[in-house]
Protein backbone atom coordinates (compact mmCIF):
# COMPACT_ATOMS: atom_id res chain seq x y z
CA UNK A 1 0.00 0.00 0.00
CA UNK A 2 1.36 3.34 -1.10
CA UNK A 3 0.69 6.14 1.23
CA UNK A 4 1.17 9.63 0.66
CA UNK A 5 1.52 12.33 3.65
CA UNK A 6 1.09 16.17 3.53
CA UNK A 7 3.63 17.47 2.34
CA UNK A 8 6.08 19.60 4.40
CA UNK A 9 6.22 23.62 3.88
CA UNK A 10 3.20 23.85 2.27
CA UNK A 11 2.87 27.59 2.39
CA UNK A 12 -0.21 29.14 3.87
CA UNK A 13 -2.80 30.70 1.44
CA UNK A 14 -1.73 34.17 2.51
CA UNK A 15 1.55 36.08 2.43
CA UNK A 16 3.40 38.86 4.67
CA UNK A 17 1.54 42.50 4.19
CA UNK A 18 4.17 43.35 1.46
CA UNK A 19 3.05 40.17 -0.44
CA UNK A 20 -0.36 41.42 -0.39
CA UNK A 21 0.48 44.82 -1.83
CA UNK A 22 2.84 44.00 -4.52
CA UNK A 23 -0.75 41.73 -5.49
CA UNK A 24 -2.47 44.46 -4.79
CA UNK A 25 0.07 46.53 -7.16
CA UNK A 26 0.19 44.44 -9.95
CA UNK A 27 -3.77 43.80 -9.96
CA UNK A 28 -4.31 47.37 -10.13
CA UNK A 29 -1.81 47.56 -12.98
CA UNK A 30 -4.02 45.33 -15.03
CA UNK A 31 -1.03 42.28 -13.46
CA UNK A 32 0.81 39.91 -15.32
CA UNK A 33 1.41 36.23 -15.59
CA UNK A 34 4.01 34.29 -14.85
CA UNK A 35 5.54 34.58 -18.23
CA UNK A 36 5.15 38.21 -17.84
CA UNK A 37 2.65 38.93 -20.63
CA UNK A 38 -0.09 41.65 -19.07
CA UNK A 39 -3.00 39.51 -18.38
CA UNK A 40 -6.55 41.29 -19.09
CA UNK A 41 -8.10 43.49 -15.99
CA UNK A 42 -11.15 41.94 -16.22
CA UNK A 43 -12.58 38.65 -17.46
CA UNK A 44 -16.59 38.53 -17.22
CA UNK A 45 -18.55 35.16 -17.37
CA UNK A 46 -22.44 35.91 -18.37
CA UNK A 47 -25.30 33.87 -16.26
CA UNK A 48 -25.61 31.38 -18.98
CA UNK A 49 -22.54 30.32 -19.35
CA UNK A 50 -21.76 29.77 -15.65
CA UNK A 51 -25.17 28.16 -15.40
CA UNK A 52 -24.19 26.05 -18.08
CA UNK A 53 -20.49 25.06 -16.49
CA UNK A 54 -22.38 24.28 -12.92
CA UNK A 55 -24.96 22.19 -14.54
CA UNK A 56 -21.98 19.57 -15.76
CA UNK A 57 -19.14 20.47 -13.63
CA UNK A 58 -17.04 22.61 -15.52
CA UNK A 59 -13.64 25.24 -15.61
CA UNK A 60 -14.56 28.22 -16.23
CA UNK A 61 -10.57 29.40 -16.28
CA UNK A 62 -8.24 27.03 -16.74
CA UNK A 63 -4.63 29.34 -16.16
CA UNK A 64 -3.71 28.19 -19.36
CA UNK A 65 -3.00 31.78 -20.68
CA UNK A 66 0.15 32.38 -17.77
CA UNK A 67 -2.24 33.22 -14.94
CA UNK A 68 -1.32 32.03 -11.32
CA UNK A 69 -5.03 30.58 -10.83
CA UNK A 70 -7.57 28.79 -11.99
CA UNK A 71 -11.67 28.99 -11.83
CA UNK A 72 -13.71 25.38 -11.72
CA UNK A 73 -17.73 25.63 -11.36
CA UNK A 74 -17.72 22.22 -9.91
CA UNK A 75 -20.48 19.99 -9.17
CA UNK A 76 -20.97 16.88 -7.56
CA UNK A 77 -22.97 13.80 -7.02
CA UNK A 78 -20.88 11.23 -5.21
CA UNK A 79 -17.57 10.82 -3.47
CA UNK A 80 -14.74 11.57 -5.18
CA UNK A 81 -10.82 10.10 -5.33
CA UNK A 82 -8.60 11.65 -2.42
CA UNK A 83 -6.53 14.06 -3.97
CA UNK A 84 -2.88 16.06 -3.35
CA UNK A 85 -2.55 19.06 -5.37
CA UNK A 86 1.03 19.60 -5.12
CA UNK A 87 1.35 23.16 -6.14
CA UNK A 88 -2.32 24.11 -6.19
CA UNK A 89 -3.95 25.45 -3.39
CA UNK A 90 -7.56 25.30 -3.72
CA UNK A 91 -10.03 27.99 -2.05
CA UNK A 92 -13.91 25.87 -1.95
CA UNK A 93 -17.13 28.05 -1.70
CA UNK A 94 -20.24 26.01 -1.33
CA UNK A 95 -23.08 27.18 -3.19
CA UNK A 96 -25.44 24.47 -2.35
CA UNK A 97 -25.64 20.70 -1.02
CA UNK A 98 -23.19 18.76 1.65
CA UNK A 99 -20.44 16.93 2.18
CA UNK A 100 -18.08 14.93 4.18
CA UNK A 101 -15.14 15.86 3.66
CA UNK A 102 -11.56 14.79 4.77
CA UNK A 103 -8.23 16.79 5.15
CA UNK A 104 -5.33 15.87 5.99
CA UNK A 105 -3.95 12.85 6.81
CA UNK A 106 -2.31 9.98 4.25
CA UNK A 107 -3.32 9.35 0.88
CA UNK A 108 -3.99 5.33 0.50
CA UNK A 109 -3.11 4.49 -2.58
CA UNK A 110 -1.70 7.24 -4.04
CA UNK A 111 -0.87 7.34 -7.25
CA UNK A 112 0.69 10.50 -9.88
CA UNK A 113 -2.64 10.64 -12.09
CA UNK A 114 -0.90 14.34 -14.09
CA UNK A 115 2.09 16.60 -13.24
CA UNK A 116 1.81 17.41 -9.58
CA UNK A 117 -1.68 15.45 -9.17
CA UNK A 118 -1.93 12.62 -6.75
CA UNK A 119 -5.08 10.23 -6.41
CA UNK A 120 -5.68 7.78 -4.15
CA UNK A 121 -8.44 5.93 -2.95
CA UNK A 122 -9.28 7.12 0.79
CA UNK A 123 -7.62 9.32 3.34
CA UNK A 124 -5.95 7.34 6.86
CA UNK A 125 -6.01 9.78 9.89
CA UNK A 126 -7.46 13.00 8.47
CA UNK A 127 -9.90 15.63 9.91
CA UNK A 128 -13.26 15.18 9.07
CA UNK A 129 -15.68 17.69 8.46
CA UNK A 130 -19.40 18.17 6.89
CA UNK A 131 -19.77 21.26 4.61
CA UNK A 132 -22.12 22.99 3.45
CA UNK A 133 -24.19 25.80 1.74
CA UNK A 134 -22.42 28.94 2.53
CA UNK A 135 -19.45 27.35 4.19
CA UNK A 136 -15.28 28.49 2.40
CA UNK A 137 -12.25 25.75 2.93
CA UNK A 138 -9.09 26.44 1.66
CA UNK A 139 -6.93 23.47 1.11
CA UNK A 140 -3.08 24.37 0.90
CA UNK A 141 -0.77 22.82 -2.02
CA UNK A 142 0.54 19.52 -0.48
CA UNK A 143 -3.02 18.77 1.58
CA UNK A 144 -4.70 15.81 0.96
CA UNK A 145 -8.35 16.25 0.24
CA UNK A 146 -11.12 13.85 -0.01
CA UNK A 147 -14.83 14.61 -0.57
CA UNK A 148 -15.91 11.17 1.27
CA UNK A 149 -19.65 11.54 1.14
CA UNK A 150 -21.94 13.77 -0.81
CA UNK A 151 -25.45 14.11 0.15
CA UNK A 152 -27.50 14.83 -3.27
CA UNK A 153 -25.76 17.33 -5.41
CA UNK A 154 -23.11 19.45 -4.08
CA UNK A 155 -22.01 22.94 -6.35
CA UNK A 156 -18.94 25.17 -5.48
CA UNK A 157 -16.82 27.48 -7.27
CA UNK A 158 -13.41 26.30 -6.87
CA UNK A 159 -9.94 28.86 -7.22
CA UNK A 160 -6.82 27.63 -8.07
CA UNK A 161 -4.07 29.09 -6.92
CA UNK A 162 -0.60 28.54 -7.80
């Protein structure tokens, strides 16, 4: 059995005061990406087309353009694989529905499914909690995350940080 643990250093989803301002700075500049093309001030995403991204599960922004995060209308019916973004930290707004779900802990196993994606099959020793309409997790690069048990449909924006 493979295990994998949280990995060490994972940095916390905010940064020193300075951090925040240079953001601050370069969002106000219109910012850049990490190849340091300007990225647009504003991206807009009508009703219908985020209607239409919840109703399947969907990205709505997938980074792929040098941004630093990523936007997933995600929707769910059932419990998922455990997961370990490894240089992703994910921030989790619940529109609607509940969940178990698991943090923490050791990935049983784990397996590399992409670059710096790990799936397993459960979490060993994590913290368990039930979410729910209304509630915001953040999940740290490195933290396992499992959505265990899903009661009905469960819809949440997801931001993906890098």
């Amino acid at each position: 059995m493979v295990g994998v643990k949280a990995l060490s250093g994972a940095s916390p989803m905010m940064g020193s005061a300075a951090e925040m301002a240079a953001t601050m700075t370069a969002s106000a500049a219109g910012g850049m990406t990490a190849s340091g093309a300007r990225q647009p001030p504003v991206t807009f995403f009508p009703h219908d087309q985020v209607s239409a991204a919840f109703a399947k599960g969907a990205v709505l922004l997938d980074g792929s353009d040098g941004r630093n995060y990523m936007i997933h209308a995600s929707r769910r019916d059932q419990p998922g694989m455990a997961e370990v973004h490894v240089k992703d930290t994910d921030v989790i707004y619940v529109l609607d529905g509940s969940a178990r779900f698991v943090t923490g802990g050791t990935v049983v196993d784990g397996k590399t499914t992409a670059p710096d994606e790990i799936r397993g099959t459960a979490i060993r020793g994590g913290e368990t909690r039930r979410i729910t309409k209304g509630d915001v997790i953040t999940v740290a690069s490195g933290t396992p995350h499992w959505f265990q048990q899903v009661d009905g449909v469960l819809t949440y924006y997801v931001v993906k940080v890098r």
